[in-house]
C-alpha atoms as a PDB file:
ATOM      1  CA  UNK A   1     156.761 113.030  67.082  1.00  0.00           C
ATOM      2  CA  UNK A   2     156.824 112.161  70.601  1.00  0.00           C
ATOM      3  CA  UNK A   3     153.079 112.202  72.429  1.00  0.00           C
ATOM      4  CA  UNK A   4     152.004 113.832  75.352  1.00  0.00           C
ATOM      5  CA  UNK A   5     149.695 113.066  77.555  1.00  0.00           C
ATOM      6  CA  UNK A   6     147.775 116.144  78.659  1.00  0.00           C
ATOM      7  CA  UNK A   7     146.574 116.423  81.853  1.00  0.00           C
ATOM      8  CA  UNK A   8     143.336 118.317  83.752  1.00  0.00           C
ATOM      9  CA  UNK A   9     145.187 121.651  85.612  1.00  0.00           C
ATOM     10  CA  UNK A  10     142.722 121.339  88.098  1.00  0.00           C
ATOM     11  CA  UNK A  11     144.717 119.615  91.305  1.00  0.00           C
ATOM     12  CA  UNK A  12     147.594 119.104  88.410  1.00  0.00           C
ATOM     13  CA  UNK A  13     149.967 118.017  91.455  1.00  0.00           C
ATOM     14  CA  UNK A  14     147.416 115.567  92.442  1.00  0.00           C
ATOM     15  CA  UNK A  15     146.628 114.271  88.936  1.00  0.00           C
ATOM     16  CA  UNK A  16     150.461 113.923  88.397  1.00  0.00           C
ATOM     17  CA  UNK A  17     151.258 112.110  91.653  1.00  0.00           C
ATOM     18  CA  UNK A  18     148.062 109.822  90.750  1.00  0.00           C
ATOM     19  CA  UNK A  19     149.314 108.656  86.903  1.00  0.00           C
ATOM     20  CA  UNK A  20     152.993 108.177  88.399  1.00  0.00           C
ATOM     21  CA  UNK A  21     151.478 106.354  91.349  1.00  0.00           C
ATOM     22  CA  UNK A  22     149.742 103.969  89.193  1.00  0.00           C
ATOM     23  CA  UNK A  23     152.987 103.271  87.263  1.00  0.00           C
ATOM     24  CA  UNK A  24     154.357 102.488  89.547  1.00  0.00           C
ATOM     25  CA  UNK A  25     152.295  99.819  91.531  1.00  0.00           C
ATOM     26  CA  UNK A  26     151.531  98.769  87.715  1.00  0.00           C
ATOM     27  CA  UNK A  27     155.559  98.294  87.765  1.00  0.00           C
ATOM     28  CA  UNK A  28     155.335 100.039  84.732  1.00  0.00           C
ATOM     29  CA  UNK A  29     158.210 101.999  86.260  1.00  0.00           C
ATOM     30  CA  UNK A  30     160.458  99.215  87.676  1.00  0.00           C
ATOM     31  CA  UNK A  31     161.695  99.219  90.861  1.00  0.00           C
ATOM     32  CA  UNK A  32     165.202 101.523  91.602  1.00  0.00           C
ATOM     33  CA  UNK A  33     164.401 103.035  87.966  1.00  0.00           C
ATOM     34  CA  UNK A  34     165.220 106.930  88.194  1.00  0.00           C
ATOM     35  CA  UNK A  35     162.660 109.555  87.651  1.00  0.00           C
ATOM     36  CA  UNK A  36     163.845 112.939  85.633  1.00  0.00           C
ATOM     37  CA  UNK A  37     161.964 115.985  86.166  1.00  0.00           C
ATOM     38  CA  UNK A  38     162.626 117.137  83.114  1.00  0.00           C
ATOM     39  CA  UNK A  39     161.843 113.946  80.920  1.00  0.00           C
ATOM     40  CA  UNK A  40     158.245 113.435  83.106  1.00  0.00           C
ATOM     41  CA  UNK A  41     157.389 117.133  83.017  1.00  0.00           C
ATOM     42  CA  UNK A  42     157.998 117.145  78.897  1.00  0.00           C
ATOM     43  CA  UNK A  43     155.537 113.622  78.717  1.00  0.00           C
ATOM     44  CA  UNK A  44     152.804 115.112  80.940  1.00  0.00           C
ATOM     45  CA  UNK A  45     153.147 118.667  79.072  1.00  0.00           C
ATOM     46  CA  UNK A  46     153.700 120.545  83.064  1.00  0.00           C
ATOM     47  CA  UNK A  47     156.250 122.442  84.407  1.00  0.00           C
ATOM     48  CA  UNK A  48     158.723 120.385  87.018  1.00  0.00           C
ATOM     49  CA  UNK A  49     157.017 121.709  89.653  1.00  0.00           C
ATOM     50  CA  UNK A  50     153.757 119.784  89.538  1.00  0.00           C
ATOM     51  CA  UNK A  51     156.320 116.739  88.843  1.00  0.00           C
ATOM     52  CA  UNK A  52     158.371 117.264  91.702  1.00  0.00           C
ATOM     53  CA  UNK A  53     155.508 118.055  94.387  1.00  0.00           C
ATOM     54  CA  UNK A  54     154.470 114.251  93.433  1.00  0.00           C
ATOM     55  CA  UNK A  55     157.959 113.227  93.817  1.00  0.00           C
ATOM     56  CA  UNK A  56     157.693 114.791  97.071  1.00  0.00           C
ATOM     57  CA  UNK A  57     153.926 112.930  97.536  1.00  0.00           C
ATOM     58  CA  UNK A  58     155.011 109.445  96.361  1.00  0.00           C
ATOM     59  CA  UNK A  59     157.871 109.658  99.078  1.00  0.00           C
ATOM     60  CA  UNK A  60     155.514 110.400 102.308  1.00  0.00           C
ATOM     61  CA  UNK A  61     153.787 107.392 100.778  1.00  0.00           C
ATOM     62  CA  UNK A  62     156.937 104.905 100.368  1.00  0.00           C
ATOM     63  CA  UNK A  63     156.670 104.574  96.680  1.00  0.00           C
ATOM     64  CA  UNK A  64     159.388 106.860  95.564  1.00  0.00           C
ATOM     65  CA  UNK A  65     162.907 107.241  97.035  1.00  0.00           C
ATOM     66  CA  UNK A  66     164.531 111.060  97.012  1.00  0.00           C
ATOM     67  CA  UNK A  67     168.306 111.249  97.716  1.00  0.00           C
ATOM     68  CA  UNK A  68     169.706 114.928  97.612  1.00  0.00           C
ATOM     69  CA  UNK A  69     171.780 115.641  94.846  1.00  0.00           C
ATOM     70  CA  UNK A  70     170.961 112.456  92.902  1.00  0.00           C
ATOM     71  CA  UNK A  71     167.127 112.837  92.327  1.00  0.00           C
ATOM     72  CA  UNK A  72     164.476 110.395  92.709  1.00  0.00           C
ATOM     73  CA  UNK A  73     164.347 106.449  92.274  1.00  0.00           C
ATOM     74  CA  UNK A  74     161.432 104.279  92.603  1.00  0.00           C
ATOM     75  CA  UNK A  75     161.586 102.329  96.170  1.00  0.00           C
ATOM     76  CA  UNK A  76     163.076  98.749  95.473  1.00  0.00           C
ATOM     77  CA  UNK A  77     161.431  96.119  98.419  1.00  0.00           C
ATOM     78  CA  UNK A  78     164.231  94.027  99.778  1.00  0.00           C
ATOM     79  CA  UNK A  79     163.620  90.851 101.055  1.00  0.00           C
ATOM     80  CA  UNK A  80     162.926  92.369 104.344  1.00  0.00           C
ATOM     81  CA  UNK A  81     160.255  94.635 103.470  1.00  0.00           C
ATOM     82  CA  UNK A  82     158.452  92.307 101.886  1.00  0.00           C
ATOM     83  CA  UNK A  83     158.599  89.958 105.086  1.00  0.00           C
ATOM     84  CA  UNK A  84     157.492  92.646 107.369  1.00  0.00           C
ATOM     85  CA  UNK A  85     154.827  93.376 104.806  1.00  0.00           C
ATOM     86  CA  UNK A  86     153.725  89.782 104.822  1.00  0.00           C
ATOM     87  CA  UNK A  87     153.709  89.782 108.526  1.00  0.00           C
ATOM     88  CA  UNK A  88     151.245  92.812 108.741  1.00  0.00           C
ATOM     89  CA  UNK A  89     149.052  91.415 106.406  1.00  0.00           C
ATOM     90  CA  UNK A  90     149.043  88.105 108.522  1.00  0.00           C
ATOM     91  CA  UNK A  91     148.191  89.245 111.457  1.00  0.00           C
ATOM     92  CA  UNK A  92     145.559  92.028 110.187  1.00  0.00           C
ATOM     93  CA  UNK A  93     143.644  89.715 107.382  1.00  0.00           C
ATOM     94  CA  UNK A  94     143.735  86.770 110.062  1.00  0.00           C
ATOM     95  CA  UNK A  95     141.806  89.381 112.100  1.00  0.00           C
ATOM     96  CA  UNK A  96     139.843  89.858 109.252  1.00  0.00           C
ATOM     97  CA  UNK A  97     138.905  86.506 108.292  1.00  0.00           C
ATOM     98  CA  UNK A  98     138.078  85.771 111.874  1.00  0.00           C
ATOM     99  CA  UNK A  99     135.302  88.507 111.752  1.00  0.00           C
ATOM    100  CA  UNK A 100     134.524  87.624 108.202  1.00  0.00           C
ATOM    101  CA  UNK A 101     133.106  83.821 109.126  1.00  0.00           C
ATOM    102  CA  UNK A 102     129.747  85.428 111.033  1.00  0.00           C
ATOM    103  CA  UNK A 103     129.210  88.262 108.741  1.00  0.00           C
ATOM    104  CA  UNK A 104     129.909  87.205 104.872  1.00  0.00           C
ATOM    105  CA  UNK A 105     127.143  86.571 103.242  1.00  0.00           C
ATOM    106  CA  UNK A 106     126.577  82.548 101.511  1.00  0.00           C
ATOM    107  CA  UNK A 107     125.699  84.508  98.030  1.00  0.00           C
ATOM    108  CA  UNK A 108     129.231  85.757  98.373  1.00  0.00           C
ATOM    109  CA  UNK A 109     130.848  82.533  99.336  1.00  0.00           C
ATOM    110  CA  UNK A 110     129.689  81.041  96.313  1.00  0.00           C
ATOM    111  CA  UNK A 111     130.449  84.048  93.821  1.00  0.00           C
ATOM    112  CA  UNK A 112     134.598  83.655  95.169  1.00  0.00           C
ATOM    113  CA  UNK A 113     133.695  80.118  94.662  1.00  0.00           C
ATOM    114  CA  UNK A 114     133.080  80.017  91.589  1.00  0.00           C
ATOM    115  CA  UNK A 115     135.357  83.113  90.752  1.00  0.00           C
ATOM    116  CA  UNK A 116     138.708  80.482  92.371  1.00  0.00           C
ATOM    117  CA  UNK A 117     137.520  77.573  90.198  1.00  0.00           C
ATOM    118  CA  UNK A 118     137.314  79.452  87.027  1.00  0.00           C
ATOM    119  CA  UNK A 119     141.171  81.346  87.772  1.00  0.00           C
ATOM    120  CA  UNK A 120     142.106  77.644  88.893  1.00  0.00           C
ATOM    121  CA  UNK A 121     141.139  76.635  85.772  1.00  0.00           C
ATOM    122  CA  UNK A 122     142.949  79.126  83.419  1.00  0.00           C
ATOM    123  CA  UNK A 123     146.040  78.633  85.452  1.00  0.00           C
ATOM    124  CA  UNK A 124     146.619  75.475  82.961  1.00  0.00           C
ATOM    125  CA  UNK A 125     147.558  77.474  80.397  1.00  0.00           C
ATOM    126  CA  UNK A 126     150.981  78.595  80.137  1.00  0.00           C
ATOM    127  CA  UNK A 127     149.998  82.599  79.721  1.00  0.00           C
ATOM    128  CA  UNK A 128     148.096  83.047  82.370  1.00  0.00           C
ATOM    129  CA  UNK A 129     148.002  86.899  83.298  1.00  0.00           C
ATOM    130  CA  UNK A 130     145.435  87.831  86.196  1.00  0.00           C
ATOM    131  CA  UNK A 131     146.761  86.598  88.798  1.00  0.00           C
ATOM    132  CA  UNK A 132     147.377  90.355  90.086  1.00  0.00           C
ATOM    133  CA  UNK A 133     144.044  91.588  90.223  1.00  0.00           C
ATOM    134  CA  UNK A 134     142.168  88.254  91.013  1.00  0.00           C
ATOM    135  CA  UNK A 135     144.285  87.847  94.131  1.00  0.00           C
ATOM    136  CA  UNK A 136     143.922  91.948  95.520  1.00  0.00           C
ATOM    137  CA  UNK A 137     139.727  91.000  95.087  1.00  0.00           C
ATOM    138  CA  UNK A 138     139.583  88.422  96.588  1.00  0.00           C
ATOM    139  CA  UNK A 139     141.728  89.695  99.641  1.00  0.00           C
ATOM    140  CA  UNK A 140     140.002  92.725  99.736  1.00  0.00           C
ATOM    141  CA  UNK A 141     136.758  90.762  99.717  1.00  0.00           C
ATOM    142  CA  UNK A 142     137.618  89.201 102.790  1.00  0.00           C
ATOM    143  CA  UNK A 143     138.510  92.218 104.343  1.00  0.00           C
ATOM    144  CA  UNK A 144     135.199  94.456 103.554  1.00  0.00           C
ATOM    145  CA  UNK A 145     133.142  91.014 104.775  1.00  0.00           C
ATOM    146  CA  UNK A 146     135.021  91.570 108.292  1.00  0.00           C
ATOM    147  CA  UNK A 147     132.674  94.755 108.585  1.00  0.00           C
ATOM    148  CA  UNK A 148     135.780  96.716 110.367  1.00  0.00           C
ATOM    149  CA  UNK A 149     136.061 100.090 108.684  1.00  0.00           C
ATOM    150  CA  UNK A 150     139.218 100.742 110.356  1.00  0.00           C
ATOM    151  CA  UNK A 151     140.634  97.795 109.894  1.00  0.00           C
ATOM    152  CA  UNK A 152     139.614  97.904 106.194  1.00  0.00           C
ATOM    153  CA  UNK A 153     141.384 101.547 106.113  1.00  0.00           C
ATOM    154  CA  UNK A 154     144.430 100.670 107.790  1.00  0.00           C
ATOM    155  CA  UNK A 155     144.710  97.714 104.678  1.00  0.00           C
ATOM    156  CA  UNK A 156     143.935 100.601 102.460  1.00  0.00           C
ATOM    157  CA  UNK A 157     146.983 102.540 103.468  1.00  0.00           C
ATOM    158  CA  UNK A 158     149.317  99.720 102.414  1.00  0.00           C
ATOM    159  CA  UNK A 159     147.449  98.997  99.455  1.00  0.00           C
ATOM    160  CA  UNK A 160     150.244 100.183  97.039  1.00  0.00           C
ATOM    161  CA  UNK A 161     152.755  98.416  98.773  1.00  0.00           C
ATOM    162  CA  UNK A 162     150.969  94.952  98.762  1.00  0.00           C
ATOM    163  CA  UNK A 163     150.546  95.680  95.788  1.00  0.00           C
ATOM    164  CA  UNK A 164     154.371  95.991  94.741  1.00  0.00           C
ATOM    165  CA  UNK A 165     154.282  92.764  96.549  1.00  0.00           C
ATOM    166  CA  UNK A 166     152.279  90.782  94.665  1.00  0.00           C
ATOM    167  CA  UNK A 167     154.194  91.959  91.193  1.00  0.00           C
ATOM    168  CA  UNK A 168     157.251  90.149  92.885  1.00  0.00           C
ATOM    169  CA  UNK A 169     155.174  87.053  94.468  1.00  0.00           C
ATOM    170  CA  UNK A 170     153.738  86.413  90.628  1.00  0.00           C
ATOM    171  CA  UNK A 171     156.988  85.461  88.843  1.00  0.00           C
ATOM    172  CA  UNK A 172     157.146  82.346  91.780  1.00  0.00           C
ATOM    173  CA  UNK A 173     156.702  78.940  89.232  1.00  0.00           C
ATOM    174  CA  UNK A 174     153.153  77.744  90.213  1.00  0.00           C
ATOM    175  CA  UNK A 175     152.888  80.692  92.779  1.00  0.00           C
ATOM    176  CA  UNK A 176     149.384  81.723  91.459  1.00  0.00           C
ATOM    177  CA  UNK A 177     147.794  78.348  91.017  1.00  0.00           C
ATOM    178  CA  UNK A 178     148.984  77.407  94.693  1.00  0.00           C
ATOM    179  CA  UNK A 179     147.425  80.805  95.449  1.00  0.00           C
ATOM    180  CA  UNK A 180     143.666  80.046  94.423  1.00  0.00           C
ATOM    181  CA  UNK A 181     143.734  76.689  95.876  1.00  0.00           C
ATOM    182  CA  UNK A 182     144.433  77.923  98.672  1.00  0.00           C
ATOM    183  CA  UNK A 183     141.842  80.258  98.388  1.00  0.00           C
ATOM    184  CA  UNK A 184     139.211  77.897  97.836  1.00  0.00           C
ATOM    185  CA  UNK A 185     140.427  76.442 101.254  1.00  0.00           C
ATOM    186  CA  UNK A 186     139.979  79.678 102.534  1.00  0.00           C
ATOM    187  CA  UNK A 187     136.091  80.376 101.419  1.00  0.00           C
ATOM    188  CA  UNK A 188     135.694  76.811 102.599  1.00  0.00           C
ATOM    189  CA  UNK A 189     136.329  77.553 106.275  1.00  0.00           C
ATOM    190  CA  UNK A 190     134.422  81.090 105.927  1.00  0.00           C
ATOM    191  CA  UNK A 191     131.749  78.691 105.121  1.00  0.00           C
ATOM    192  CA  UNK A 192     132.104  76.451 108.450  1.00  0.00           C
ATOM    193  CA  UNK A 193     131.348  80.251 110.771  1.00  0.00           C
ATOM    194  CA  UNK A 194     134.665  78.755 112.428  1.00  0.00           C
ATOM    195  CA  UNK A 195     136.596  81.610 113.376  1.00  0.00           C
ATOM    196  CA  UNK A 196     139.329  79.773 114.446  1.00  0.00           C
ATOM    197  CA  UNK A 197     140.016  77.570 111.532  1.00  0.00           C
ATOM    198  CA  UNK A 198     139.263  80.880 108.759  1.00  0.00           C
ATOM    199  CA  UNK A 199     142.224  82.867 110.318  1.00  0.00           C
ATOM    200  CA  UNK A 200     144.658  79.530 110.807  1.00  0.00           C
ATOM    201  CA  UNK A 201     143.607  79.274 106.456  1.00  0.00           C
ATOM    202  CA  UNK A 202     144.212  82.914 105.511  1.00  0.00           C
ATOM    203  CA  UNK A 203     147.459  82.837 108.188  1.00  0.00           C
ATOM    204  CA  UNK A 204     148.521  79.644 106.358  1.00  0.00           C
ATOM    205  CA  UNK A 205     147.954  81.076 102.744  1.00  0.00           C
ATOM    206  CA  UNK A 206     150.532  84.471 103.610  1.00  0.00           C
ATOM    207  CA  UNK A 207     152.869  82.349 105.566  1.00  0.00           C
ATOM    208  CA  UNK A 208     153.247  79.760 102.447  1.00  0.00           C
ATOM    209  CA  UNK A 209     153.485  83.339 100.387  1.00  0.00           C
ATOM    210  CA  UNK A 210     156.703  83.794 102.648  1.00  0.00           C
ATOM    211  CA  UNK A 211     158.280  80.846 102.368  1.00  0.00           C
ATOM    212  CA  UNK A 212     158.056  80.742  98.700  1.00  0.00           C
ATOM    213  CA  UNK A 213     159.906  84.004  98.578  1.00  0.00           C
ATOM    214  CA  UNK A 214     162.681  82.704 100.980  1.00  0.00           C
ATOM    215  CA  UNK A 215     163.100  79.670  98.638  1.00  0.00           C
ATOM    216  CA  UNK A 216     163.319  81.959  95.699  1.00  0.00           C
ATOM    217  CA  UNK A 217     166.486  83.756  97.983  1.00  0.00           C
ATOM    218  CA  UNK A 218     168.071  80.690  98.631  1.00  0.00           C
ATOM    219  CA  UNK A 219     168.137  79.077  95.380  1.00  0.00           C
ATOM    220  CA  UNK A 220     168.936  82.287  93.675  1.00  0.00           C
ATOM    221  CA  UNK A 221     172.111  83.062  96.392  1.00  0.00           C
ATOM    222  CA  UNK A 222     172.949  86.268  93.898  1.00  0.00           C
ATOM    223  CA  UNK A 223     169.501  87.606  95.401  1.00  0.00           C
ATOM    224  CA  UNK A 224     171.171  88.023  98.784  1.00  0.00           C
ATOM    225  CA  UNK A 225     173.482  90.405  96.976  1.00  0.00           C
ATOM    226  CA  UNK A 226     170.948  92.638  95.994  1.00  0.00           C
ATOM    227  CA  UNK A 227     169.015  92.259  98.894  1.00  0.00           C
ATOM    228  CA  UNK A 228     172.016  94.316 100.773  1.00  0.00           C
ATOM    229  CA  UNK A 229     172.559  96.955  97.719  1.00  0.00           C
ATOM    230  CA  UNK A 230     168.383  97.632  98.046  1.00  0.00           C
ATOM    231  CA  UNK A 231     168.923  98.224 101.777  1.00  0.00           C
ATOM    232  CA  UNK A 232     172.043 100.699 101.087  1.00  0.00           C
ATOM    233  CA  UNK A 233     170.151 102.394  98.719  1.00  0.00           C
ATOM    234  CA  UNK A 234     167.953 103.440 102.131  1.00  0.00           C
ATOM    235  CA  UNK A 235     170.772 104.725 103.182  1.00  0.00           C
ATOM    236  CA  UNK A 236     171.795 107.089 100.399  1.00  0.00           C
ATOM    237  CA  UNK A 237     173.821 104.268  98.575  1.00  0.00           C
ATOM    238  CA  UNK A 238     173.591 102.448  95.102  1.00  0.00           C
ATOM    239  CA  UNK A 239     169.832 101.359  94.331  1.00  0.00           C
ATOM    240  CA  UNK A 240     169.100  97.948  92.811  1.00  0.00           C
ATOM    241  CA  UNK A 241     166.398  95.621  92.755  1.00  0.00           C
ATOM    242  CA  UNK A 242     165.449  92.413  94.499  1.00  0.00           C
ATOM    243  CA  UNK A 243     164.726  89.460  91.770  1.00  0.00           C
ATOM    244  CA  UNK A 244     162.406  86.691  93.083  1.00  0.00           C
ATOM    245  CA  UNK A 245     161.964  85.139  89.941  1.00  0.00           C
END
């Protein structure tokens, strides 16, 4: 007997648009997978409407795709998004960690300290699995110590998408252990109150995040392939996904 998962009416739009949301960024539902009214609406025991308001939702937000006449597809990042994604975050967490190095407090150094050694640490082992949510704290750390509300809500807005991002950025061999050492280097110039040197680290840290994802293209030259099909699929064409691994 297949389950349902049954749902509070109250906002039931909302509550739908929040579970598929989460999915999503969870890549529970992979990227260019279709999404059927009827198949979502039967699992979350609501009409399609509810369903198709959050298709609607997930759309304004960039998560969900909505061609007419063919229904809705999760949004696949090519290449390119994730490169202008990358470049937002440098220049906005550089920003960040600039304002961070005379407002962060040392008890907080040392707790993402300690927090990088341990995750450095478990990163020996060959299942190592939090990577994901290690790496959005401790960004989002650095952010909230800049003391910038705005700039902490303009990061907020592309939370989902960074967080698609990172999903792609975790399959790179060695990608997460690179990633805490280079946070330690990170915490160690917040520690210095140089401005100058904090933003160069965190600047350093995305641009390496780049790089590793243009290696990924070039040894993988099939990637290139789907990098074009994800862009057609912007423009009403076949959907695919971009594989960094």
């Amino acid at each position: 007997m297949e389950k349902k998962i049954l749902l509070d009416r109250v906002n039931l739009p909302i509550r739908v648009c929040d579970l598929l949301r989460s999915r999503i960024v969870a890549n529970q539902l992979p990227y260019g997978a279709k999404l059927t009214e009827d198949s979502l609406a039967k699992e979350l025991g609501v009409s399609r409407t509810p369903v198709r308001e959050a298709f609607n939702r997930l759309a304004q937000e960039g998560l969900v795709t909505v061609f007419p006449g063919r229904g809705a597809f999760v949004a696949t990042l090519s290449f390119s998004d994730m490169v202008q994604l990358l470049e937002i975050r440098e220049a906005l967490e550089g920003m960040a960690a600039r304002l961070a190095t005379s407002r962060i407090t040392k008890t907080s150094l040392e707790k993402l300290r300690r927090q990088m050694e341990v995750e450095i640490r478990k990163t020996a082992g060959n299942r190592y699995t939090g990577y994901l949510d290690v790496d959005r704290q401790f960004h989002e750390s650095v952010i909230s110590a800049s003391g910038n509300q705005h700039l902490s809500q303009l990061m907020k807005s592309l939370r989902d998408r960074i967080q698609m991002l990172r999903h792609r950025s975790v399959v790179l061999p060695g990608r997460a252990r690179k990633s805490f050492q280079e946070h330690l280097q990170i915490i160690d110039a917040l520690a210095t109150r140089d401005p100058d040197l904090a933003e160069d680290r965190i600047r350093t840290h995305i641009r390496n995040v780049k790089s590793d994802l243009a290696i990924a293209m070039a040894d993988n030259p099939g990637e290139r392939e789907e990098n074009h099909r994800s862009a057609d699929s912007k423009n009403g064409k076949k959907t695919s996904r971009l594989y960094v691994a």
